[in-house]
C-alpha atoms as a PDB file:
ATOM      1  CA  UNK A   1     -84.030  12.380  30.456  1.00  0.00           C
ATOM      2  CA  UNK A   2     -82.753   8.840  29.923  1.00  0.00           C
ATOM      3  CA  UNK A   3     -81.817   6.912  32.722  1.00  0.00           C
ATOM      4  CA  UNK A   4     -79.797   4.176  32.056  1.00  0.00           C
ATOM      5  CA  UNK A   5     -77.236   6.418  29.744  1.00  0.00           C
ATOM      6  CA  UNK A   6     -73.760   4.128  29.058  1.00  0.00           C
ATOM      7  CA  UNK A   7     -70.428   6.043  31.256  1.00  0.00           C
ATOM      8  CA  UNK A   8     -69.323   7.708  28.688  1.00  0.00           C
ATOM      9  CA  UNK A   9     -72.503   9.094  27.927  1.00  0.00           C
ATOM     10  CA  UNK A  10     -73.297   9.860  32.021  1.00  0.00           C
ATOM     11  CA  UNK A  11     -70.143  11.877  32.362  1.00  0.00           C
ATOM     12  CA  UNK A  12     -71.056  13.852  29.397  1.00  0.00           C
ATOM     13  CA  UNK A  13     -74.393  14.546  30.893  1.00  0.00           C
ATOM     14  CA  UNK A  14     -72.455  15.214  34.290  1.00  0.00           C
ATOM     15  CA  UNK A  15     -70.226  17.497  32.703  1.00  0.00           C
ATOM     16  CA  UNK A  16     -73.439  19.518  31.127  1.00  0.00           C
ATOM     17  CA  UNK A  17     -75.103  19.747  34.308  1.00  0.00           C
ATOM     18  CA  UNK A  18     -72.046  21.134  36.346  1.00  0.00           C
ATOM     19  CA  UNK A  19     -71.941  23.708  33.246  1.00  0.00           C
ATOM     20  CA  UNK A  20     -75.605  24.767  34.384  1.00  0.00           C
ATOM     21  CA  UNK A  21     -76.979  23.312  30.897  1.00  0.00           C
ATOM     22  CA  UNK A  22     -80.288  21.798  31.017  1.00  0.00           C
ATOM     23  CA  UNK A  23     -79.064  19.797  27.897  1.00  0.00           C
ATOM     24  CA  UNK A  24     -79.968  16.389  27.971  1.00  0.00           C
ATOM     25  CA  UNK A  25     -77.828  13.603  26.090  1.00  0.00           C
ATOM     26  CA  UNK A  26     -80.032  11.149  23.839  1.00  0.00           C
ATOM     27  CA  UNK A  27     -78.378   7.634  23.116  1.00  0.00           C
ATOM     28  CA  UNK A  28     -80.333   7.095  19.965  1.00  0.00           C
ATOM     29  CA  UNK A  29     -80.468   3.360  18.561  1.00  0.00           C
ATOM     30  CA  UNK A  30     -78.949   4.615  15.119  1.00  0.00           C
ATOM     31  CA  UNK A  31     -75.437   5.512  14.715  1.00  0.00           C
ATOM     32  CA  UNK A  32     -74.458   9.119  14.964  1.00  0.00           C
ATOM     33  CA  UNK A  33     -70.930   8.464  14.003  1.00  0.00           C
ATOM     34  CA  UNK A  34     -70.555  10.698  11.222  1.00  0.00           C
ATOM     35  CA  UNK A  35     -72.391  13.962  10.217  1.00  0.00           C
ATOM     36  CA  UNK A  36     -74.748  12.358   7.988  1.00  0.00           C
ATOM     37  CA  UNK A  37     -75.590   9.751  10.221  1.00  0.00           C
ATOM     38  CA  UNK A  38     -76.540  12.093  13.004  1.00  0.00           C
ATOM     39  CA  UNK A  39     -78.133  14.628  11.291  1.00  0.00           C
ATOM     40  CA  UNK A  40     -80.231  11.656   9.577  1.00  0.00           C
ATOM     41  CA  UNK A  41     -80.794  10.578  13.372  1.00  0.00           C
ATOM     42  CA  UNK A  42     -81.971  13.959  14.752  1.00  0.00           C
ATOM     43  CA  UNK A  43     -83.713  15.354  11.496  1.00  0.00           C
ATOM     44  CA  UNK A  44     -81.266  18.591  11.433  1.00  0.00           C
ATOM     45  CA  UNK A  45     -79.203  19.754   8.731  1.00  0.00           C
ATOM     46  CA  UNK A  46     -75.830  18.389   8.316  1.00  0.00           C
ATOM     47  CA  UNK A  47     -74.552  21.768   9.164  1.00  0.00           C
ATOM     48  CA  UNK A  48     -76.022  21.846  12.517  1.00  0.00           C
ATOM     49  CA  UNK A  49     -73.558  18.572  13.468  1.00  0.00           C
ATOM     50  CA  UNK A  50     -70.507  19.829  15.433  1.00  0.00           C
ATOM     51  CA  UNK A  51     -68.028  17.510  14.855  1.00  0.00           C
ATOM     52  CA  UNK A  52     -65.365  17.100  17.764  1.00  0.00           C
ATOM     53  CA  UNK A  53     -62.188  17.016  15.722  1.00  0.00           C
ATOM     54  CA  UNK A  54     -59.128  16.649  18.056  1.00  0.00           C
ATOM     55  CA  UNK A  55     -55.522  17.248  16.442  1.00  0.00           C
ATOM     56  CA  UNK A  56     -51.509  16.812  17.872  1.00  0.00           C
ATOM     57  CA  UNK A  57     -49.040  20.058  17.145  1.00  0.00           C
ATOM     58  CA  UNK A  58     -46.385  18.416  15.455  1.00  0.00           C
ATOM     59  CA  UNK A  59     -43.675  20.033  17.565  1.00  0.00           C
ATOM     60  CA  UNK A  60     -45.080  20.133  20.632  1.00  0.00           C
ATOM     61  CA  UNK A  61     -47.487  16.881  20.680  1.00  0.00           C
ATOM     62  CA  UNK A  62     -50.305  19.136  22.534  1.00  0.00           C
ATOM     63  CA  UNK A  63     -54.021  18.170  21.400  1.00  0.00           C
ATOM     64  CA  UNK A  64     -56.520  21.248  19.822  1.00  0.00           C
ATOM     65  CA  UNK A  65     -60.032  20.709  20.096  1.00  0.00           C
ATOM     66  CA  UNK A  66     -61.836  22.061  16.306  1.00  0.00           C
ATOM     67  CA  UNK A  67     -65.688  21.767  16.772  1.00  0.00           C
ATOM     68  CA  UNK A  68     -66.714  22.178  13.412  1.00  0.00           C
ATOM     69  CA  UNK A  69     -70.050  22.295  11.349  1.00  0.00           C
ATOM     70  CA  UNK A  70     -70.590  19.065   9.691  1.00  0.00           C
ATOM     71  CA  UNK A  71     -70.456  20.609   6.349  1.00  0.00           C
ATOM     72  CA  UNK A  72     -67.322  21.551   6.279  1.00  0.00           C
ATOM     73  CA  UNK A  73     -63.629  20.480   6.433  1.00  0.00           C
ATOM     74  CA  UNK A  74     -61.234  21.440   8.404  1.00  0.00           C
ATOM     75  CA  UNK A  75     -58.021  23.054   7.013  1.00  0.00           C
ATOM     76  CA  UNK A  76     -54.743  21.821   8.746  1.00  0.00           C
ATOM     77  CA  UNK A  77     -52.741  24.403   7.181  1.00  0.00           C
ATOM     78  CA  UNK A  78     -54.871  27.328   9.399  1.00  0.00           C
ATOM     79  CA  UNK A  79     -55.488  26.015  12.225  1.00  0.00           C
ATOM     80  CA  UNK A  80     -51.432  25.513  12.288  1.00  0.00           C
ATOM     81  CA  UNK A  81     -51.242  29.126  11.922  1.00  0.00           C
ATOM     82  CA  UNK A  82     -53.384  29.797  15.001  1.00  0.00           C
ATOM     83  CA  UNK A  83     -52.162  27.659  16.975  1.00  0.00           C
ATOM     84  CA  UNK A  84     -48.467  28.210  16.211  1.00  0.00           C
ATOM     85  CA  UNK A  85     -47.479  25.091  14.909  1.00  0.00           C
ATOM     86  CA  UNK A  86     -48.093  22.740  12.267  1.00  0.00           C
ATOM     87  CA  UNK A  87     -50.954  19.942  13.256  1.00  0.00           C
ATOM     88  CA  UNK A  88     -51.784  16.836  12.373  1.00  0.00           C
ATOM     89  CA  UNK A  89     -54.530  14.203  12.588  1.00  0.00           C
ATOM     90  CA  UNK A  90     -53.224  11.910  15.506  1.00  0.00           C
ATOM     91  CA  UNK A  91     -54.206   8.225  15.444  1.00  0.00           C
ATOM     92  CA  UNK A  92     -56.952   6.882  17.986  1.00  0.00           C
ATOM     93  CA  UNK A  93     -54.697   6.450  20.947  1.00  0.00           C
ATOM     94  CA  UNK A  94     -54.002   9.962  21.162  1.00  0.00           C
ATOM     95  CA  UNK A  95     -57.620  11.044  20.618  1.00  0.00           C
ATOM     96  CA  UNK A  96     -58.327   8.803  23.552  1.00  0.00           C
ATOM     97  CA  UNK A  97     -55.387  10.046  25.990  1.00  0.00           C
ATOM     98  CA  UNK A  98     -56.014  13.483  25.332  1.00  0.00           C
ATOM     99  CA  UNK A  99     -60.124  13.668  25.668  1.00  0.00           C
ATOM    100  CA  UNK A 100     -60.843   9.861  27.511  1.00  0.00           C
ATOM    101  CA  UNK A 101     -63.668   9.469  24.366  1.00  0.00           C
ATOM    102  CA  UNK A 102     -63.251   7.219  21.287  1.00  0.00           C
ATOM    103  CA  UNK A 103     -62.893   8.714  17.437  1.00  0.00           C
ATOM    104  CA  UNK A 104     -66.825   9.008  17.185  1.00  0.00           C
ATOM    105  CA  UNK A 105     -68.339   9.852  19.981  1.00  0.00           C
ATOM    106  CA  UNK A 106     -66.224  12.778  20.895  1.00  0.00           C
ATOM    107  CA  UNK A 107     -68.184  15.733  22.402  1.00  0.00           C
ATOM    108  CA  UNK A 108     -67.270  18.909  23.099  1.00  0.00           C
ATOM    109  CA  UNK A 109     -66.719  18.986  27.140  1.00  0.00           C
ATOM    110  CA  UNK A 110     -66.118  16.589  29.658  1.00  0.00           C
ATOM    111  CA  UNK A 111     -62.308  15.384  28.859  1.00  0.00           C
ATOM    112  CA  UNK A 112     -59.696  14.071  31.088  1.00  0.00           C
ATOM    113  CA  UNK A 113     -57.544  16.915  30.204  1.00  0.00           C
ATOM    114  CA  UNK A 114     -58.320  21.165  29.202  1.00  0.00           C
ATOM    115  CA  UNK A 115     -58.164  21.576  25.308  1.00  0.00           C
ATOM    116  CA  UNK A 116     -57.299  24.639  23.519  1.00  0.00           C
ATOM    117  CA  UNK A 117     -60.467  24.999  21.480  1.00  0.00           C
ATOM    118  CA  UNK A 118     -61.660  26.823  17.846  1.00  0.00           C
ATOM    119  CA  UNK A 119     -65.480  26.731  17.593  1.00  0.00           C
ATOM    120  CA  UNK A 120     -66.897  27.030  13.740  1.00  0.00           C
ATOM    121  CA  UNK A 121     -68.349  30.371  13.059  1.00  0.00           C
ATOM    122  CA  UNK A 122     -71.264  29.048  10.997  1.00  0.00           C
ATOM    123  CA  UNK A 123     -73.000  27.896  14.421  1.00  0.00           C
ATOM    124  CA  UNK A 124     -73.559  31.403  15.196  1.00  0.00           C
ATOM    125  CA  UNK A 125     -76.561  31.192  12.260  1.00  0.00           C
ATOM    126  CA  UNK A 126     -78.440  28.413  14.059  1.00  0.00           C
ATOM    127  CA  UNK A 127     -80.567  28.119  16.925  1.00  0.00           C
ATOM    128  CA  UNK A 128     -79.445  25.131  17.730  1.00  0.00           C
ATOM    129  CA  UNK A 129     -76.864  22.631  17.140  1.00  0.00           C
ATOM    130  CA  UNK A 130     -76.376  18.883  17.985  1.00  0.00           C
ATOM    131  CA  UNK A 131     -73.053  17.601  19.734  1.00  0.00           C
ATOM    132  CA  UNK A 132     -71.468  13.942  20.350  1.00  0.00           C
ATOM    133  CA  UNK A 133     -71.935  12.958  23.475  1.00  0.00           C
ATOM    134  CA  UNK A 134     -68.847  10.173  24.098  1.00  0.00           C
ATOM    135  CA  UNK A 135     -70.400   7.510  22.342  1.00  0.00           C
ATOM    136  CA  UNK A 136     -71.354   6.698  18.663  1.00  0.00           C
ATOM    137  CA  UNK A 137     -74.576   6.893  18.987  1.00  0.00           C
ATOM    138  CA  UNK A 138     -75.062   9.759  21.727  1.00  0.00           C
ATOM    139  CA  UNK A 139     -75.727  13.114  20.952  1.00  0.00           C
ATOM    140  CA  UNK A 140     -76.868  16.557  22.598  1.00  0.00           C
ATOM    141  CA  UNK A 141     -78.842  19.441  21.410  1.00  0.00           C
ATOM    142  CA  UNK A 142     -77.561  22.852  22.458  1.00  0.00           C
ATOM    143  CA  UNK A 143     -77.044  26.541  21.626  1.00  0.00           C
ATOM    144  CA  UNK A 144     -74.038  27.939  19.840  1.00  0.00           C
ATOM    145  CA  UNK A 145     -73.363  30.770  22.800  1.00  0.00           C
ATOM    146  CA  UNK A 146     -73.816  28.413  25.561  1.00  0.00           C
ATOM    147  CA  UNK A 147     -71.282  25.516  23.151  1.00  0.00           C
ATOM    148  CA  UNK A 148     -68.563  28.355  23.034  1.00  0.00           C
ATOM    149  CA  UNK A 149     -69.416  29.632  26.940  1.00  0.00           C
ATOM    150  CA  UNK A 150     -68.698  25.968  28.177  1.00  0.00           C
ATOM    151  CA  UNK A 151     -66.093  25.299  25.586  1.00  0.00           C
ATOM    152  CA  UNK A 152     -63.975  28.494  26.305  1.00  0.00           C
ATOM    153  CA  UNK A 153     -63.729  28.044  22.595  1.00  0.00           C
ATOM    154  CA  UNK A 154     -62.314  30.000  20.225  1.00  0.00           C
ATOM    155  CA  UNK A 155     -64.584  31.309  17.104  1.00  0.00           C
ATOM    156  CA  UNK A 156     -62.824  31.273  14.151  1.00  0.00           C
ATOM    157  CA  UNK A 157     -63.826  30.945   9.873  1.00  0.00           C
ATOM    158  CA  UNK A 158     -63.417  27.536   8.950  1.00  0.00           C
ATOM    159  CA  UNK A 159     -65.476  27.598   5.737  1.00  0.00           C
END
């Protein structure tokens, strides 16, 4: 385990410990910023990258969590239909209220606030799958079950 991890990167590691996950975060010296770059950083498949999308209901201004496979987009138009309401992409400010991580380094657990959360159904066909971890270059490897277990997420068909 690394030591000297940056804050954001501690209280993601905090917040996988008090989950009982013997995760460990990795701040790499390459970028993990997008799905590419990670999965170039970690030598997985870009469809083993959960991306931590967060998005605003238009009529309520509430943030969703989407943690989706790197491979694949998400559609705005569905997700509005679970959620009840039509969504947007919010700018960084919002992103930042709502989760207390920068556009980047997003990872699934570990925000200031609860978010209502839709996990990608493709992770169910991996072993494992690698996470942000609340910086751009931090990431964690960990198990689709336990992801959606400490998540409270919400498996749905984005593909």
């Amino acid at each position: 385990m690394q030591r000297n991890l940056s804050p954001n990167a501690r209280r993601v590691q905090d917040a996988l410990t008090n989950a009982g996950l013997s995760c460990q975060v990795q701040e790499l010296p390459a970028s993990t910023r997008t799905a590419q770059e990670a999965a170039a950083a970690v030598g997985c498949t870009v469809a083993q990258i959960a991306k931590s999308l967060v998005f605003r209901g238009t009529t309520t201004a509430s943030p969703y969590l989407v943690i989706a496979s790197g491979a694949h987009r998400v559609n705005e138009r569905r997700l509005g239909t679970w959620v009840a309401e039509p969504v947007e992409k919010p700018d960084a400010a919002f992103v930042r209220a709502a989760t207390g991580f920068p556009i980047g380094g997003v990872p699934p657990l570990g925000h200031d606030q609860p978010l209502r959360t839709f996990v990608d159904e493709t992770f169910l066909s991996f072993d494992e799958i690698w996470a942000a971890a609340g910086t751009p270059n931090a990431v964690f490897r960990i198990g689709p079950m336990d992801l959606i277990r400490i998540t409270a997420g919400e498996v749905v068909a984005l593909a």
